[in-house]
C-alpha atoms as a PDB file:
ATOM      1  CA  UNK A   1     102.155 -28.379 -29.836  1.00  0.00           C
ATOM      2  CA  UNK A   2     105.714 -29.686 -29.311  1.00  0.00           C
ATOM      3  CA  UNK A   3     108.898 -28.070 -29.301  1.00  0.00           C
ATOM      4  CA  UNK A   4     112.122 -30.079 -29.664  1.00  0.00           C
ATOM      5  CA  UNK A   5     116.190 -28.806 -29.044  1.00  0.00           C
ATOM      6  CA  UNK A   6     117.027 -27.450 -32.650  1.00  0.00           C
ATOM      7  CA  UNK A   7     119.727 -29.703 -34.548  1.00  0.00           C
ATOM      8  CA  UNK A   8     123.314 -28.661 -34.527  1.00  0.00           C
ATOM      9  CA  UNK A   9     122.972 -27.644 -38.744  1.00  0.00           C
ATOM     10  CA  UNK A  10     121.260 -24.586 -38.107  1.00  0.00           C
ATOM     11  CA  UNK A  11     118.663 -24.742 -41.614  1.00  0.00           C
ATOM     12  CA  UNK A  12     115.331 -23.527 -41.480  1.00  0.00           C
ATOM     13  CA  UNK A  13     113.612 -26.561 -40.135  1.00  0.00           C
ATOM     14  CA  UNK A  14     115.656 -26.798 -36.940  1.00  0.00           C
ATOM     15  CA  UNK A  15     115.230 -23.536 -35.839  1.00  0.00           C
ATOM     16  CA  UNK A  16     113.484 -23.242 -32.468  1.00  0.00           C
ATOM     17  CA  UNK A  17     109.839 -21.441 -32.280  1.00  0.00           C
ATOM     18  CA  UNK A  18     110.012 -17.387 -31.565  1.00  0.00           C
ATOM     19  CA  UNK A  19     107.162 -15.738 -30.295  1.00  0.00           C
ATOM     20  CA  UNK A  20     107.449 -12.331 -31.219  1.00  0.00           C
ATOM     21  CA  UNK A  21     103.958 -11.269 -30.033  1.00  0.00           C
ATOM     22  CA  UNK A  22     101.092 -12.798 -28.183  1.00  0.00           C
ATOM     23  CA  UNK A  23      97.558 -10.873 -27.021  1.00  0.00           C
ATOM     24  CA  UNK A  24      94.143 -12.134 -25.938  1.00  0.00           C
ATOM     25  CA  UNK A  25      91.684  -8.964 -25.652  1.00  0.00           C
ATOM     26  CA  UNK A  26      91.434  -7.374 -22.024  1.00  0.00           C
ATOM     27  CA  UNK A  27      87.858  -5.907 -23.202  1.00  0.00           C
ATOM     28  CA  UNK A  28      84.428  -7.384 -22.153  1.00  0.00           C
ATOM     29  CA  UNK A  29      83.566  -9.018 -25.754  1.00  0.00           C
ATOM     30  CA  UNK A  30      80.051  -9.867 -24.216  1.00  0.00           C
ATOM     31  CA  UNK A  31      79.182  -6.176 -23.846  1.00  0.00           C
ATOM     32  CA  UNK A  32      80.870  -4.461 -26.353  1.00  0.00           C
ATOM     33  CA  UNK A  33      79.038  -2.065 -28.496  1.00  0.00           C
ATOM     34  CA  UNK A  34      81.084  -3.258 -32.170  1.00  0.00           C
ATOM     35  CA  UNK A  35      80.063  -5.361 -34.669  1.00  0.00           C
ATOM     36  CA  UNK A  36      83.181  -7.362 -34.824  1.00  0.00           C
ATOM     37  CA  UNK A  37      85.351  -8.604 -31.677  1.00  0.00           C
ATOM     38  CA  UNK A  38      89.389  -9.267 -32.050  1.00  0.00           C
ATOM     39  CA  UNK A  39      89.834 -11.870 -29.697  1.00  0.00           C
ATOM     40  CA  UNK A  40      93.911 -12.744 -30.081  1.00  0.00           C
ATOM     41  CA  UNK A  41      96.405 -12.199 -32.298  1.00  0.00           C
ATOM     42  CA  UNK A  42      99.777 -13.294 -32.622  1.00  0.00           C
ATOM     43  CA  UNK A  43     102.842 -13.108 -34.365  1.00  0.00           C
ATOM     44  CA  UNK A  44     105.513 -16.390 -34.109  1.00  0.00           C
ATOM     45  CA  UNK A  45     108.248 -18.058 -36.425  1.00  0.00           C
ATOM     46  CA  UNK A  46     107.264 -21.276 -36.332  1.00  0.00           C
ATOM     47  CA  UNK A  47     109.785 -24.595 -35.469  1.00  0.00           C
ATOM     48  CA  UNK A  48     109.279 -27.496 -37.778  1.00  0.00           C
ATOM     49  CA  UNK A  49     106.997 -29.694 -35.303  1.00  0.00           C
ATOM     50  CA  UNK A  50     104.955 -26.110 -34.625  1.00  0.00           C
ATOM     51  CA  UNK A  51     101.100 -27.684 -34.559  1.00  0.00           C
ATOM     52  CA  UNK A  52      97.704 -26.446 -33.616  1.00  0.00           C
ATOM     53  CA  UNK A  53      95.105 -28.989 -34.183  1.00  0.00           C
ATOM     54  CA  UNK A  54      91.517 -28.581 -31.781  1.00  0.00           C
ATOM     55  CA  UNK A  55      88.078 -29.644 -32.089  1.00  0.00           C
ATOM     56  CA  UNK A  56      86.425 -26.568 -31.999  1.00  0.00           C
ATOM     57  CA  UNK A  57      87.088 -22.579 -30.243  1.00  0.00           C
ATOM     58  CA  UNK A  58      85.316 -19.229 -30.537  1.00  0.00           C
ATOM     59  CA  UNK A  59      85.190 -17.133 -33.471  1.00  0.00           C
ATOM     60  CA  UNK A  60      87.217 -17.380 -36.957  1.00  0.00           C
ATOM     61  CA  UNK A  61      91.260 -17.330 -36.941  1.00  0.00           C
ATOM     62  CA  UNK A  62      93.085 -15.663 -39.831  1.00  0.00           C
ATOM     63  CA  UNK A  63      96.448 -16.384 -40.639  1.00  0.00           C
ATOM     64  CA  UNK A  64      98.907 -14.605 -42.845  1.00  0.00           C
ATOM     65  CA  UNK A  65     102.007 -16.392 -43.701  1.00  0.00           C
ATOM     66  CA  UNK A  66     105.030 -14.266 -44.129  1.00  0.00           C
ATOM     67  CA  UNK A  67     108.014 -16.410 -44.800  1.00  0.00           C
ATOM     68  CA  UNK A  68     108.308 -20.400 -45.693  1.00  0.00           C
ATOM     69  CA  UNK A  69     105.080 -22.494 -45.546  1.00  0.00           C
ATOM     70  CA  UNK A  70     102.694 -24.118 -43.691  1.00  0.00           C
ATOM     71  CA  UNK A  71      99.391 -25.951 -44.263  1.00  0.00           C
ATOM     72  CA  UNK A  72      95.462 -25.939 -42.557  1.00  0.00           C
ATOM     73  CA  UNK A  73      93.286 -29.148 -41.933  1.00  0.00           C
ATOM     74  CA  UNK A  74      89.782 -28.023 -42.147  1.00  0.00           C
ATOM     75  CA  UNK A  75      86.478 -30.572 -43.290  1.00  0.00           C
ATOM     76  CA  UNK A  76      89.460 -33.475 -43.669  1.00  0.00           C
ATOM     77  CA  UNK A  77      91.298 -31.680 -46.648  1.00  0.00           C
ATOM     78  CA  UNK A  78      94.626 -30.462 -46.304  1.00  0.00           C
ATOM     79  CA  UNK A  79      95.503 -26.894 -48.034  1.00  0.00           C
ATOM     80  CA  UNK A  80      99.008 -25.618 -48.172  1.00  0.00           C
ATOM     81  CA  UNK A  81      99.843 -21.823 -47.302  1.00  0.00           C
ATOM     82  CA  UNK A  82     102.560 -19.870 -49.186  1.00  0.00           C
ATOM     83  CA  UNK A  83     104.162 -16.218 -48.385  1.00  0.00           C
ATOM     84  CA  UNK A  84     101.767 -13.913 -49.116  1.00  0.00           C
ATOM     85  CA  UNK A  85      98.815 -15.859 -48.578  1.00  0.00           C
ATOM     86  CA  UNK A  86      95.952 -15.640 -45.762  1.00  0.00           C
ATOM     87  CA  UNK A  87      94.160 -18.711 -44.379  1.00  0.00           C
ATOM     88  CA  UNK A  88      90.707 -18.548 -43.203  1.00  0.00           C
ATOM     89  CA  UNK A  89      89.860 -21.032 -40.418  1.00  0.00           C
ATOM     90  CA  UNK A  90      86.421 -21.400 -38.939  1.00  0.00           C
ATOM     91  CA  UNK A  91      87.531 -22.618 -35.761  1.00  0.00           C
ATOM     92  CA  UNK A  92      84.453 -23.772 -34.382  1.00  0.00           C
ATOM     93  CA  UNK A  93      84.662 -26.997 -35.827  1.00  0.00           C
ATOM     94  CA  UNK A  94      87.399 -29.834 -36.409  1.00  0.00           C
ATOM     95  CA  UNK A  95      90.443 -28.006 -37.849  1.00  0.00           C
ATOM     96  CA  UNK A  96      94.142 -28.080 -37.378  1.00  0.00           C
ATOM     97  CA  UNK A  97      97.423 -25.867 -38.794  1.00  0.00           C
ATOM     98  CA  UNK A  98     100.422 -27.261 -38.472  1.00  0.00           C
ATOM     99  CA  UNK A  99     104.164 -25.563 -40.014  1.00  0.00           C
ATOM    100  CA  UNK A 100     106.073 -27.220 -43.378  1.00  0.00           C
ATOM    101  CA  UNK A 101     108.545 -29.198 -41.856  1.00  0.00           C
ATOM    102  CA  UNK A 102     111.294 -28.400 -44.013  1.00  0.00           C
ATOM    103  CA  UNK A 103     110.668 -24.692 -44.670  1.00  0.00           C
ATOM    104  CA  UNK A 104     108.438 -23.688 -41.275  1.00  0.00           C
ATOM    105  CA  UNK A 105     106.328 -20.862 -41.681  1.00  0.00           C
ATOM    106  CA  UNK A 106     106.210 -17.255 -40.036  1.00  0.00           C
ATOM    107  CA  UNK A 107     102.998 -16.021 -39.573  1.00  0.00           C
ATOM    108  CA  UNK A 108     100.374 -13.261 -38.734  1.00  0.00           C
ATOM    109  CA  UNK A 109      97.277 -14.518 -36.580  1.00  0.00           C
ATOM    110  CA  UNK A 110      94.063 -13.067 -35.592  1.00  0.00           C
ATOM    111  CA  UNK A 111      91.197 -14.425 -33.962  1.00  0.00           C
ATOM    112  CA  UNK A 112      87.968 -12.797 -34.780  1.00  0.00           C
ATOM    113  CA  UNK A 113      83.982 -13.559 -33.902  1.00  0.00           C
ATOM    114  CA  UNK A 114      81.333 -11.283 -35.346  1.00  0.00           C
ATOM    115  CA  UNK A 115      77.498 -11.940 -36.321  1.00  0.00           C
ATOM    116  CA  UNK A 116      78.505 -11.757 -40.170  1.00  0.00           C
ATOM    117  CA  UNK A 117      81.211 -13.956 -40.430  1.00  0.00           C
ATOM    118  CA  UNK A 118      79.640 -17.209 -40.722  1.00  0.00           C
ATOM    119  CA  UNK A 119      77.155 -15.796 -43.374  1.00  0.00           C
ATOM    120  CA  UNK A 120      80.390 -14.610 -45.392  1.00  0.00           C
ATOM    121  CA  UNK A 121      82.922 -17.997 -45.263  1.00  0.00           C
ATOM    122  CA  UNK A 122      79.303 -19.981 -46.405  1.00  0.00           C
ATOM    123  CA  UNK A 123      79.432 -17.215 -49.354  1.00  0.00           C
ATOM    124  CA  UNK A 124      83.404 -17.625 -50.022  1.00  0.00           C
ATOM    125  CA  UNK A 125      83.153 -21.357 -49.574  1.00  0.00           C
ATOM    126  CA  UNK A 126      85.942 -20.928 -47.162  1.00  0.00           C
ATOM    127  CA  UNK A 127      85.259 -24.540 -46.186  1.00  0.00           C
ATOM    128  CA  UNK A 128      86.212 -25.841 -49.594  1.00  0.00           C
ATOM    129  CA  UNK A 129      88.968 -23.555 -50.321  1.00  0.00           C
ATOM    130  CA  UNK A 130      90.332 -21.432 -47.225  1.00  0.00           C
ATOM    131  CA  UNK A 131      93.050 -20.228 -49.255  1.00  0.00           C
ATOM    132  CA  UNK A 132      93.044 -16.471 -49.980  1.00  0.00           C
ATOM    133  CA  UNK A 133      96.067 -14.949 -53.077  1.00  0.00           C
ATOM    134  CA  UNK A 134      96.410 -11.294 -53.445  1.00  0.00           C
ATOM    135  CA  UNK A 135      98.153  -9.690 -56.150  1.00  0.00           C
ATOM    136  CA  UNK A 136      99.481  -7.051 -53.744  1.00  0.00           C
ATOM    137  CA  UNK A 137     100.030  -8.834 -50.046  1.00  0.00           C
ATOM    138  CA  UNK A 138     101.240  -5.938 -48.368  1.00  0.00           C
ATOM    139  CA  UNK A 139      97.801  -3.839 -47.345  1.00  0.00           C
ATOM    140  CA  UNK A 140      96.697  -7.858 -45.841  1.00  0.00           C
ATOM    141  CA  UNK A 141      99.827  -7.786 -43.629  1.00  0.00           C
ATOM    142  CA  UNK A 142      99.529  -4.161 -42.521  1.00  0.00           C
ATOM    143  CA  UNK A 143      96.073  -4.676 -41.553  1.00  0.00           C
ATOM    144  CA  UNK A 144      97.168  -7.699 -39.153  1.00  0.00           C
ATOM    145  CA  UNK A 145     100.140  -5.345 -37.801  1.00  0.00           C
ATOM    146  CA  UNK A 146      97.596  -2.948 -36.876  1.00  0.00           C
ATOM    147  CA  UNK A 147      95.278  -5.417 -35.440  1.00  0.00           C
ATOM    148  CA  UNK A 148      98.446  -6.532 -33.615  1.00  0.00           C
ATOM    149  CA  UNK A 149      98.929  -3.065 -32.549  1.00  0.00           C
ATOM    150  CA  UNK A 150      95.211  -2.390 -31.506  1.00  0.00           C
ATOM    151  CA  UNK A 151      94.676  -5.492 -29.400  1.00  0.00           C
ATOM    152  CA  UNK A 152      97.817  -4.461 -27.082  1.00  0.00           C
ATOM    153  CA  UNK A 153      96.078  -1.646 -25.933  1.00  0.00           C
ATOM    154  CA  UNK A 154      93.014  -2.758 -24.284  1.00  0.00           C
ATOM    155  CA  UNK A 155      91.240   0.309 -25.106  1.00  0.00           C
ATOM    156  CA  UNK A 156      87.866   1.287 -25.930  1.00  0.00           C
ATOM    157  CA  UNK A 157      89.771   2.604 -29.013  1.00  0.00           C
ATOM    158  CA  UNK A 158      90.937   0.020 -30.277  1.00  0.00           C
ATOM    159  CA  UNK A 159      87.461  -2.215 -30.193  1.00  0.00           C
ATOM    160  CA  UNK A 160      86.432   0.990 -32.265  1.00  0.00           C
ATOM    161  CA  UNK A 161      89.713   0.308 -34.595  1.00  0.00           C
ATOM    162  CA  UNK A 162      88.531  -3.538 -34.787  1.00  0.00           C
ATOM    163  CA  UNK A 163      85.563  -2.547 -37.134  1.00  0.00           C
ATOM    164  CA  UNK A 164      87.841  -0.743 -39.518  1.00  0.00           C
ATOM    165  CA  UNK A 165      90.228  -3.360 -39.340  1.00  0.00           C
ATOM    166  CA  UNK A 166      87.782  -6.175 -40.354  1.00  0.00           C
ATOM    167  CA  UNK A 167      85.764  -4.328 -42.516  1.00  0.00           C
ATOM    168  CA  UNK A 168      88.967  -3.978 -44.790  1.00  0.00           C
ATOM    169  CA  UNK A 169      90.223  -7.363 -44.469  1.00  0.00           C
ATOM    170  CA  UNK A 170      87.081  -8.529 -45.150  1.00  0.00           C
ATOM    171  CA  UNK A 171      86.186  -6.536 -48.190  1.00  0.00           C
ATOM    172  CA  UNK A 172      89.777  -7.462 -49.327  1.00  0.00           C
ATOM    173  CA  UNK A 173      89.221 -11.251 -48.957  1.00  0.00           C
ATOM    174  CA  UNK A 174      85.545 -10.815 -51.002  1.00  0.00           C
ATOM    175  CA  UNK A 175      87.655  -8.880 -53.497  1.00  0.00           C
ATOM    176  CA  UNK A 176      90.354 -11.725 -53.899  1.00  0.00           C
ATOM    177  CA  UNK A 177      87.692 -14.288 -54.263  1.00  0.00           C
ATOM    178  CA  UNK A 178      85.525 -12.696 -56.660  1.00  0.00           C
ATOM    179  CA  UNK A 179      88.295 -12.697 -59.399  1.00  0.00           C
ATOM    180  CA  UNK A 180      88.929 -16.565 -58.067  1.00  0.00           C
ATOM    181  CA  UNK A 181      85.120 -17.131 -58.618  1.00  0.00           C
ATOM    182  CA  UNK A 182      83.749 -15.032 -60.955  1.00  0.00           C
ATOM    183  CA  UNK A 183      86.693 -14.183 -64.047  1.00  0.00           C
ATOM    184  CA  UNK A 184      88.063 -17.893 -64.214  1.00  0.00           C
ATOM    185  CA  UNK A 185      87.285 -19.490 -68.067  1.00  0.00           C
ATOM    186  CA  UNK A 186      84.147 -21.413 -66.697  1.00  0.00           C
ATOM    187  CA  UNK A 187      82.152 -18.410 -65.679  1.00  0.00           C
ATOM    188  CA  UNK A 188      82.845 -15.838 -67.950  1.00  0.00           C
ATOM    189  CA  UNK A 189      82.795 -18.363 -70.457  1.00  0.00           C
ATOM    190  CA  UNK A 190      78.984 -19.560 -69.318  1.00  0.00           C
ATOM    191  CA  UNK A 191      77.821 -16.152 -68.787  1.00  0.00           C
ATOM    192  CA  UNK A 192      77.601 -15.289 -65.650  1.00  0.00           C
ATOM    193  CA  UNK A 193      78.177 -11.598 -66.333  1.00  0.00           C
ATOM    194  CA  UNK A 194      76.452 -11.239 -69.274  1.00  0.00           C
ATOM    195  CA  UNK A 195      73.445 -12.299 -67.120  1.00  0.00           C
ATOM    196  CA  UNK A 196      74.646  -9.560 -64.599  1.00  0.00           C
ATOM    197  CA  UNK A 197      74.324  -7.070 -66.987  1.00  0.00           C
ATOM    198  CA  UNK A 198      70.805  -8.153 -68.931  1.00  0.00           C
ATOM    199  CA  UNK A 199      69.440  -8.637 -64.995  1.00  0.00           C
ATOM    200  CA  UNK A 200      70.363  -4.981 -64.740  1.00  0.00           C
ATOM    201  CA  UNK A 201      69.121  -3.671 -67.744  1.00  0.00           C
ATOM    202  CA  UNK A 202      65.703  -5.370 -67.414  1.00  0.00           C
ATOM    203  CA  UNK A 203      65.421  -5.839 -63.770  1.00  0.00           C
ATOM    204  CA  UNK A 204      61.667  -4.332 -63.749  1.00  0.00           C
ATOM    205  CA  UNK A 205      60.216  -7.598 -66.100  1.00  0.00           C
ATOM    206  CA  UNK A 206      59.806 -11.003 -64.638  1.00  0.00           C
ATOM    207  CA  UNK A 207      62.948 -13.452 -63.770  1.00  0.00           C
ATOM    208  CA  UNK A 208      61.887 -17.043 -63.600  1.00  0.00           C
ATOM    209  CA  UNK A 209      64.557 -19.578 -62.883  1.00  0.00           C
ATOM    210  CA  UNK A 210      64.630 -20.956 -66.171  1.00  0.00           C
ATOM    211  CA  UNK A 211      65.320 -17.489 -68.160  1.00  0.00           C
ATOM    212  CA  UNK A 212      68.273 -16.635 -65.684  1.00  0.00           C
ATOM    213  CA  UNK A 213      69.893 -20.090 -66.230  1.00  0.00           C
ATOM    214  CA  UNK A 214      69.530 -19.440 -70.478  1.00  0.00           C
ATOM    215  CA  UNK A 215      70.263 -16.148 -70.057  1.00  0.00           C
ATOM    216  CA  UNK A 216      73.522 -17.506 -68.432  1.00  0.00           C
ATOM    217  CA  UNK A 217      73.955 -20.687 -70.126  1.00  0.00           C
ATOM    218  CA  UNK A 218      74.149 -22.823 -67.816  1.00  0.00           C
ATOM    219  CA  UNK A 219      72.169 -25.645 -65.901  1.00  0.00           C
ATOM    220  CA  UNK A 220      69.542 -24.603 -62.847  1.00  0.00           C
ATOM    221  CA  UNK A 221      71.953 -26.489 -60.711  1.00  0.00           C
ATOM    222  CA  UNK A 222      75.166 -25.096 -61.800  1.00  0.00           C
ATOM    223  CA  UNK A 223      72.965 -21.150 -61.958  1.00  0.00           C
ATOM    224  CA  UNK A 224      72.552 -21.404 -57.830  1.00  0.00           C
ATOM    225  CA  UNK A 225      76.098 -22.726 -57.641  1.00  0.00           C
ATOM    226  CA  UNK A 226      77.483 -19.595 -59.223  1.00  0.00           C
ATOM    227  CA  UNK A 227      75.054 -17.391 -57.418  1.00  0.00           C
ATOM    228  CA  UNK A 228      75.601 -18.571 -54.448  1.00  0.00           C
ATOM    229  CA  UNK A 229      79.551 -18.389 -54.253  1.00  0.00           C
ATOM    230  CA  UNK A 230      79.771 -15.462 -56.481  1.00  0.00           C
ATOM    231  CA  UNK A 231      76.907 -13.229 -54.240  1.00  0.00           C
ATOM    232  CA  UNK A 232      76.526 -15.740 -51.152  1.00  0.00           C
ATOM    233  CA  UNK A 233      72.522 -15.658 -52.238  1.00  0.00           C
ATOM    234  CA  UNK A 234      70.398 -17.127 -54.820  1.00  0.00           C
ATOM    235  CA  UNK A 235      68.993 -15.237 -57.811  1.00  0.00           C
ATOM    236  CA  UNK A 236      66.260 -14.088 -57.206  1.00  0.00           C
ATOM    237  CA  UNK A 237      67.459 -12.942 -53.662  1.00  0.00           C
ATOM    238  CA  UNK A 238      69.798 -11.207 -56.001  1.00  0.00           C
ATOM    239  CA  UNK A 239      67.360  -9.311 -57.797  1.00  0.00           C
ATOM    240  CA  UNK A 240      65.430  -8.304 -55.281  1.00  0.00           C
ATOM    241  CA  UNK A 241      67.934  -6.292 -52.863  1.00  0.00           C
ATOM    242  CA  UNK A 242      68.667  -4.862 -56.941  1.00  0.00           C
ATOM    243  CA  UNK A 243      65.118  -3.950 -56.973  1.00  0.00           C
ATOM    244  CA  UNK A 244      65.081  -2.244 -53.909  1.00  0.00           C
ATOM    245  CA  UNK A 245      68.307  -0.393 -54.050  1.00  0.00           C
ATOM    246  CA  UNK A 246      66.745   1.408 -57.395  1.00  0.00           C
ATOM    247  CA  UNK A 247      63.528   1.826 -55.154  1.00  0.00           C
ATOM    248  CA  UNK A 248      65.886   3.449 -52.012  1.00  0.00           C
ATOM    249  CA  UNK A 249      67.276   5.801 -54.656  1.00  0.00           C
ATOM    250  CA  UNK A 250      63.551   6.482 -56.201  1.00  0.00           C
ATOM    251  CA  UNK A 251      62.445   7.415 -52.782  1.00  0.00           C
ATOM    252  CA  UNK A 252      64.494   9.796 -51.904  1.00  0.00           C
ATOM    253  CA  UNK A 253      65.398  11.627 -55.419  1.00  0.00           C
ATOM    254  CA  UNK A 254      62.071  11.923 -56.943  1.00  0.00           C
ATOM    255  CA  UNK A 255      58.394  12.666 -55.623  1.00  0.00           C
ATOM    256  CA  UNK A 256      56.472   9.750 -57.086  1.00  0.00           C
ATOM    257  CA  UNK A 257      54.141   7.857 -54.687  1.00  0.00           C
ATOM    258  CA  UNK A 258      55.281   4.449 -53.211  1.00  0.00           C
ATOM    259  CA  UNK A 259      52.660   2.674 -55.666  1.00  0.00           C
ATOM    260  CA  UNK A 260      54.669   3.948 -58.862  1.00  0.00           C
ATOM    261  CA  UNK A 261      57.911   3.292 -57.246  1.00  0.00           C
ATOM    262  CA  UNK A 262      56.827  -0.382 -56.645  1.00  0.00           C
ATOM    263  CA  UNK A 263      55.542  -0.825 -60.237  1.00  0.00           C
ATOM    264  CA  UNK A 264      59.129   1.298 -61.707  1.00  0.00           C
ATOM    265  CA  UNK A 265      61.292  -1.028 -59.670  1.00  0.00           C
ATOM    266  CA  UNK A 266      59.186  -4.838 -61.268  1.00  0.00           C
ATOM    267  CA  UNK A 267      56.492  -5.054 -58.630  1.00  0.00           C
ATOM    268  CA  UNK A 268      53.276  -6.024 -59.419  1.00  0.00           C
ATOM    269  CA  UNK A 269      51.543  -5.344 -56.125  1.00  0.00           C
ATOM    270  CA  UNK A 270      52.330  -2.464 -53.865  1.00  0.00           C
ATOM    271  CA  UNK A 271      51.213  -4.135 -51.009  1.00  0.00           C
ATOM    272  CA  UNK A 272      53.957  -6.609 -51.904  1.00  0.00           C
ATOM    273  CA  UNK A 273      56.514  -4.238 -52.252  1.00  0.00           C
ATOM    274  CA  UNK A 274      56.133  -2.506 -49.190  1.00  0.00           C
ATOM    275  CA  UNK A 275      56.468  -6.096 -47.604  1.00  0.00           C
ATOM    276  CA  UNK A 276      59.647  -6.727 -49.034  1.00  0.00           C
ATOM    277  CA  UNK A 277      60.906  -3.290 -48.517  1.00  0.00           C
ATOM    278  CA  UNK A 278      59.916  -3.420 -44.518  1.00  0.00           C
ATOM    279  CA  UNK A 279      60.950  -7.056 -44.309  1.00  0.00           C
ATOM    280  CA  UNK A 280      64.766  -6.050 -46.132  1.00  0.00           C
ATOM    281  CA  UNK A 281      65.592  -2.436 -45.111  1.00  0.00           C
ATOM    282  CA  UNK A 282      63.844  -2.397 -41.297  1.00  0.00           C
ATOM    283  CA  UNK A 283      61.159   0.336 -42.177  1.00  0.00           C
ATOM    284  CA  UNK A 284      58.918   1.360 -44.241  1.00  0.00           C
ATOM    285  CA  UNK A 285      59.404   2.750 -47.911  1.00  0.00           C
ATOM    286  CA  UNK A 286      57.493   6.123 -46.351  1.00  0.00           C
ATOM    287  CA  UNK A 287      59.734   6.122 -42.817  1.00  0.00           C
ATOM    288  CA  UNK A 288      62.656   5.483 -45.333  1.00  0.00           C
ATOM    289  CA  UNK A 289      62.100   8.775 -47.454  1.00  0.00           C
ATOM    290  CA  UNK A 290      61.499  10.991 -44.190  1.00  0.00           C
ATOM    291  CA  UNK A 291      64.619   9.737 -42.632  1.00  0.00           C
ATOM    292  CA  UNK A 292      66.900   9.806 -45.967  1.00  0.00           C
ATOM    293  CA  UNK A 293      65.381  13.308 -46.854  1.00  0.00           C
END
């Protein structure tokens, strides 16, 4: 990154970089108890020749752009950021964000690692489009003003905060790219939820690949496609953490024996079932009732 003098006109793009705020995490990351980690965060006004561009660093940066524009370089595309928006950058590979030269952008910046996150940009095909619009901005930027605040702290505290803190952004970013995925005119159109809903009506009779893709309309190819950025899983992953939800709620609000819950819920085989159920939830469909009960 490069910083020039600023030219004598005074616009936008000659303005010199401000860092307003700048934190790396005094915790341990290695030992902390928390699912997610906040490793920096940052906010800056950007000068025109503001760039970032490395081969690879820990965890997933986030940035919120707050004023004028800037773009990210990740898998060789280049994406442009406006106000308002949030760019997702897995950071561990090739990537680079650099400020619009004419109009350079002010942003909000964290740096995040957790076990989940690489699961959940394969599922938003943050690779392919790392570009997240909200119809209402302001609960994003709050959320990186508090992680701002949070990481200044160094406290136990605030690691505790840092769950909170992603959990939101995170369910806000799903949110955001569920309408981009699953309301535009090709899916509602092919019938993705239509198939949503007949899944759930029926979900105890048997699924093969080829009813869900004429149930939905739509090619076997183009079925896993949709399934797998709408739900970040394929269908009949789908249908079977749907099948066991109904059997988690059959467990603990009725009586009936873990044979008739199998066969209520589409199983065949009880044996099966309680496979799946150990394999999925971490115990068995008996330990489950006795510890929801």
């Amino acid at each position: 990154m490069s910083n020039n003098a600023p030219p004598t006109d005074g616009g936008p793009s000659s303005r010199p970089m401000r860092v307003f705020e700048s934190h790396y995490s005094g915790l341990d990351t290695w030992s902390s108890p928390f699912n997610y980690r906040l490793l920096r965060a940052g906010h800056i006004a950007a000068s025109a020749d503001y760039r970032i561009e490395r081969e690879r660093a820990p965890g997933h940066e986030f940035i919120f752009c707050l004023d004028g524009a800037g773009h990210v370089r990740i898998g060789g595309a280049i994406h442009r950021v406006e106000p308002g928006q949030l760019a997702w950058i897995p950071v561990q590979r090739p990537h680079a964000h650099f400020a619009d030269p004419v109009t350079p952008w002010e942003i909000l910046w964290l740096r995040m690692d957790g076990a989940n996150l690489n699961r959940l940009e394969t599922a938003l095909a943050v690779e392919a489009d790392p570009i997240f619009a909200f119809t209402d901005a302001a609960p994003i930027q709050e959320l990186m003003r508090d992680a701002l605040r949070q990481i200044s702290t160094h406290s136990m505290q605030a690691a505790a905060a840092t769950e909170r803190i992603a959990a939101t952004l995170l369910e806000k970013l799903t949110e955001s790219r569920r309408s981009h995925l699953l309301d535009p005119v090709e899916a509602s159109h092919r019938g993705l939820a239509r198939l949503v809903r007949e899944v759930r009506s029926h979900y105890t009779e048997a699924w093969t690949v080829d009813r869900f893709a004429e149930t939905c309309r739509v090619s076997k190819s183009h079925l896993f496609r949709l399934f797998k950025y709408g739900f970040g899983q394929t269908p009949h992953n789908w249908l079977r953490g749907y099948r066991l939800s109904q059997a988690k709620r059959l467990l603990v609000e009725t009586d009936e024996t873990v044979g008739a819950i199998a066969l209520a819920v589409g199983y065949d085989d009880p044996l099966h079932f309680s496979r799946d159920f150990r394999k999925n939830v971490g115990v068995s469909p008996r330990q489950f009732r006795a510890l929801e009960r």
